[in-house]
N, C-alpha and C. Protein backbone atom coordinates (compact mmCIF):
# COMPACT_ATOMS: atom_id res chain seq x y z
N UNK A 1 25.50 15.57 119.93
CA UNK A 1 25.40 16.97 120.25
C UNK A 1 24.43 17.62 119.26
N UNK A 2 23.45 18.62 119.89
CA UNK A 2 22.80 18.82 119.31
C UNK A 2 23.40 20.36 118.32
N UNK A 3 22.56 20.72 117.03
CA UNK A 3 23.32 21.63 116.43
C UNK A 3 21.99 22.65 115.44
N UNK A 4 22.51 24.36 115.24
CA UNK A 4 20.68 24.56 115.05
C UNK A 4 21.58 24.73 113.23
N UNK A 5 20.92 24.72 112.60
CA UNK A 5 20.94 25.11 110.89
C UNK A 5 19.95 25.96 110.41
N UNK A 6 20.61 26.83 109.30
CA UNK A 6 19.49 27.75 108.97
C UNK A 6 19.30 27.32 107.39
N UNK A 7 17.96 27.22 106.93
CA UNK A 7 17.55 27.13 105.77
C UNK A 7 16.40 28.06 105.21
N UNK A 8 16.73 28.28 104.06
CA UNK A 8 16.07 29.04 102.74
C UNK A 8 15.19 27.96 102.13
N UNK A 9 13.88 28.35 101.88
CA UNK A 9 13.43 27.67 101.21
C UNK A 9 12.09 28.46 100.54
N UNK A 10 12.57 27.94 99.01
CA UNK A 10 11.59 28.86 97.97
C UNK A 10 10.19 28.28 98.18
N UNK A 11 9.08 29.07 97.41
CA UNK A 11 7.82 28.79 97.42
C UNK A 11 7.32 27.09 97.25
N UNK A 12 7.45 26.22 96.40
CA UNK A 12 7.84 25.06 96.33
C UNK A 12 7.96 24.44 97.87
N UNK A 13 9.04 24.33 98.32
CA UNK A 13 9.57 23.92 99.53
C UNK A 13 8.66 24.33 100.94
N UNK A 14 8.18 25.57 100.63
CA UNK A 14 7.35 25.33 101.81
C UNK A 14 6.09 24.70 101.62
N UNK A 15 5.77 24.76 100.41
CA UNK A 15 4.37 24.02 100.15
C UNK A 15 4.34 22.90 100.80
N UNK A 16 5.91 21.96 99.93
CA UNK A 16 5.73 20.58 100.96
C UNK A 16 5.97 20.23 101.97
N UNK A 17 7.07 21.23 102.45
CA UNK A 17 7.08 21.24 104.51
C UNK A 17 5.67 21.65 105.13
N UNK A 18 4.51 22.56 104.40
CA UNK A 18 3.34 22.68 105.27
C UNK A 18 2.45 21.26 105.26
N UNK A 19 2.74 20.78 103.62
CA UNK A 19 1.95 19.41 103.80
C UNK A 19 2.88 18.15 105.06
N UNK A 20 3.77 18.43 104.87
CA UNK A 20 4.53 17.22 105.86
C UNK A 20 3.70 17.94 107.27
N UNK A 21 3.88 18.91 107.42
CA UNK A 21 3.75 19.79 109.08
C UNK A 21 2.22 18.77 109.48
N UNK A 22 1.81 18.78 108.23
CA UNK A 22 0.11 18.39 109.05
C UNK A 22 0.41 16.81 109.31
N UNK A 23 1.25 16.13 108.96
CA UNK A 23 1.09 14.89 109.03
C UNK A 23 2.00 15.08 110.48
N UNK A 24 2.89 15.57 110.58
CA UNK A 24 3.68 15.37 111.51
C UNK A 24 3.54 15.84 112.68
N UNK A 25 3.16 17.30 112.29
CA UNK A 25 3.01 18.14 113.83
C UNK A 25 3.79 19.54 113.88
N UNK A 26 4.87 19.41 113.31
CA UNK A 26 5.75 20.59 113.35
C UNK A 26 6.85 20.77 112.94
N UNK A 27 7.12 21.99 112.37
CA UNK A 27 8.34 21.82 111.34
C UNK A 27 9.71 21.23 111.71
N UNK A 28 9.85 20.88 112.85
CA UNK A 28 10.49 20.38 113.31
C UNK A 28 10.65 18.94 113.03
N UNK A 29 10.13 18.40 113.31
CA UNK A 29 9.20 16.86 113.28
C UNK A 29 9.52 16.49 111.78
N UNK A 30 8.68 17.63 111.20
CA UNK A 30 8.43 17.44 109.58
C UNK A 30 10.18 16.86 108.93
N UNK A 31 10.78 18.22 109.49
CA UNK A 31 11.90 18.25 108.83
C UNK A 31 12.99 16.71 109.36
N UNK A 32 12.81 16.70 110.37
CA UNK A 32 13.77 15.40 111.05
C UNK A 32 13.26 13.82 110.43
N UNK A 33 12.25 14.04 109.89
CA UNK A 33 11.37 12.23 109.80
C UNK A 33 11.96 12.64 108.10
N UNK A 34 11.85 13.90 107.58
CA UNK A 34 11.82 13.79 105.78
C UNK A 34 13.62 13.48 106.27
N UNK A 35 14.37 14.20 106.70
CA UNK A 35 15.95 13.86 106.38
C UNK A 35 16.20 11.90 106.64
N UNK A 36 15.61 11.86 107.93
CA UNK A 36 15.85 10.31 108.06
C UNK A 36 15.52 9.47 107.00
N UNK A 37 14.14 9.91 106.51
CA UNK A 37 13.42 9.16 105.41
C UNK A 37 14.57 9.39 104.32
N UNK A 38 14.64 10.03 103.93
CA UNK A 38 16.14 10.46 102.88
C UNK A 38 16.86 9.26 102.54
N UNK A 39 17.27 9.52 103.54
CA UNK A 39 18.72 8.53 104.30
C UNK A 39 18.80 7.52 103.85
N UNK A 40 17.45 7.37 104.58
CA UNK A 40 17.34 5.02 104.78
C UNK A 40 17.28 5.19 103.17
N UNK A 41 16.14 5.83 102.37
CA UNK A 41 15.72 5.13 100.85
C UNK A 41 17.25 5.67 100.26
N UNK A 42 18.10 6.64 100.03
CA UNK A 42 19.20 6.44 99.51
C UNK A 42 20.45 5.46 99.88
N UNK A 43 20.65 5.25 101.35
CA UNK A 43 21.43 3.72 101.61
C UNK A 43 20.31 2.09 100.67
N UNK A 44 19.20 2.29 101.09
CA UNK A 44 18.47 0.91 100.15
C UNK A 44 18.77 1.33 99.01
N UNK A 45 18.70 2.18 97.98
CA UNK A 45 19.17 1.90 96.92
C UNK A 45 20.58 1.93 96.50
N UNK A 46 21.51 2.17 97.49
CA UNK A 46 23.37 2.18 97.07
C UNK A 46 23.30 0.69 97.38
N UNK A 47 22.42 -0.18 98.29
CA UNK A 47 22.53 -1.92 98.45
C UNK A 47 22.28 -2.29 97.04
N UNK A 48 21.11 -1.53 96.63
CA UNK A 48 20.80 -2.26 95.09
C UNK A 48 21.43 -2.40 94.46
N UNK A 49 21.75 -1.15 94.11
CA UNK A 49 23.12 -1.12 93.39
C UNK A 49 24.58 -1.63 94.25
N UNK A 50 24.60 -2.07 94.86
CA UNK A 50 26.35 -2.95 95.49
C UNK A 50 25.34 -4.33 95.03
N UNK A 51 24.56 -4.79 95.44
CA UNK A 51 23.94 -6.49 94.82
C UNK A 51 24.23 -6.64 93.67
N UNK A 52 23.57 -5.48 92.70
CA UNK A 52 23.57 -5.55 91.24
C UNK A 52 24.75 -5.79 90.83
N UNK A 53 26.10 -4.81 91.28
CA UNK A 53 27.46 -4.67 90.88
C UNK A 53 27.57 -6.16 91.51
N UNK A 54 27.59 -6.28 92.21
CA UNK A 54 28.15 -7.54 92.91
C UNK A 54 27.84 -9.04 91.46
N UNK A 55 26.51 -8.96 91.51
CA UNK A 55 26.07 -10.25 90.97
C UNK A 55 26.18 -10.14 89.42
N UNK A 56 26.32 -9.03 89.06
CA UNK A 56 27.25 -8.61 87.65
C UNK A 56 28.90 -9.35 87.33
N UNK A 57 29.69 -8.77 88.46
CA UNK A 57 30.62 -9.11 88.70
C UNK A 57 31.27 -10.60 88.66
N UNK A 58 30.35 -11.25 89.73
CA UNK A 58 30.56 -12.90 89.69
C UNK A 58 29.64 -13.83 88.15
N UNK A 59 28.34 -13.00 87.85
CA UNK A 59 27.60 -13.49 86.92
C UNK A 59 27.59 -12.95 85.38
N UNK A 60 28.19 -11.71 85.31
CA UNK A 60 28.15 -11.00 83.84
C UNK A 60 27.01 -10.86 83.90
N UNK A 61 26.94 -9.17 83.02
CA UNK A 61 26.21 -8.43 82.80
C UNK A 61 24.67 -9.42 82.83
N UNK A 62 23.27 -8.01 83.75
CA UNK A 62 21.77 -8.67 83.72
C UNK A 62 21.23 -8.68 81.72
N UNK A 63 21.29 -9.59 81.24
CA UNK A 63 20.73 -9.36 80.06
C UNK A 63 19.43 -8.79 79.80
N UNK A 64 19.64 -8.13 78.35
CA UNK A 64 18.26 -7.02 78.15
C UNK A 64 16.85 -7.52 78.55
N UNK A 65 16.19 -8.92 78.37
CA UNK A 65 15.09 -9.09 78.58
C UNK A 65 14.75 -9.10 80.31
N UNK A 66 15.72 -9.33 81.31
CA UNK A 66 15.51 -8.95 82.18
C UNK A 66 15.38 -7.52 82.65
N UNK A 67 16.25 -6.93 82.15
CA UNK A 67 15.53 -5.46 82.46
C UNK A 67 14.71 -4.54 81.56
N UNK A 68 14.46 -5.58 80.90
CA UNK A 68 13.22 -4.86 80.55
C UNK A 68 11.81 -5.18 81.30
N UNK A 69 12.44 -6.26 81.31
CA UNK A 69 11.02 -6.88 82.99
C UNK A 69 10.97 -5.76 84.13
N UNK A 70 11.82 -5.83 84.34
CA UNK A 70 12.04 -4.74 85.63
C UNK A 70 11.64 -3.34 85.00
N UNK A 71 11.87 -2.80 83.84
CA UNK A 71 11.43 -1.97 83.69
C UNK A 71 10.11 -1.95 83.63
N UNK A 72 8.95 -2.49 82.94
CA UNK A 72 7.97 -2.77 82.84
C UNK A 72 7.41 -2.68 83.97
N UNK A 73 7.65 -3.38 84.65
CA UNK A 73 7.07 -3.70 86.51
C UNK A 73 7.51 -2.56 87.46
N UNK A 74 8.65 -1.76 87.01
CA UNK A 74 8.74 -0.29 87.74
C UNK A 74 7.84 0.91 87.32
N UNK A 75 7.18 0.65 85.70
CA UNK A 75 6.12 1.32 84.72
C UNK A 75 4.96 1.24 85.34
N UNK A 76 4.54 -0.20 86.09
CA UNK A 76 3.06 -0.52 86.10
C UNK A 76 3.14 -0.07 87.77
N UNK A 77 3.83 -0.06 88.26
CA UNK A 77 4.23 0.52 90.19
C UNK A 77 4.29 2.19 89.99
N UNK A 78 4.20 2.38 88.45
CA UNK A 78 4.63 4.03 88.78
C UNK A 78 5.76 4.47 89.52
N UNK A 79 6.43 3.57 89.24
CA UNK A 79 7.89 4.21 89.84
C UNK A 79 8.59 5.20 89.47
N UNK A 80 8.61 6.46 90.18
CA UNK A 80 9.62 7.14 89.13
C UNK A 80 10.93 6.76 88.64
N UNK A 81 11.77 7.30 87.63
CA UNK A 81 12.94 6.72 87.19
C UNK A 81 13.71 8.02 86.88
């Protein structure tokens, strides 16, 4: 069922809904592909973290030189953190 919502959004926020609008088409569009997009990348990272817990669990704690690898390699990807 479909349902309408009302949102506020400060100067900031529309900046990047006008940049999404051009890729997308319309604030509509914009807004439905950014919530989905949301979604999926916060479920992929609650997996990361259930693997991690998981293989913690059966294996004890990832020791420091491994994550510091990972850190390093999330540094050189520009990953934010």
């Amino acid at each position: 069922m479909a349902s309408k919502t009302t949102i506020n959004f400060d100067d900031e926020m529309l900046a990047a809904l006008d940049e999404l609008v051009l890729l997308d088409g319309t604030k509509t569009l914009a807004i439905k592909h950014a919530l989905l997009s949301e979604v999926r990348r916060r479920r992929r990272n609650q997996a990361i973290i259930d693997l991690v817990e998981e293989w913690e669990a059966e294996s004890g704690p990832i020791d420091p030189e491994h994550l510091d690898w990972a850190d390093a390699l999330l540094d050189r990807q520009g990953t934010p953190r």
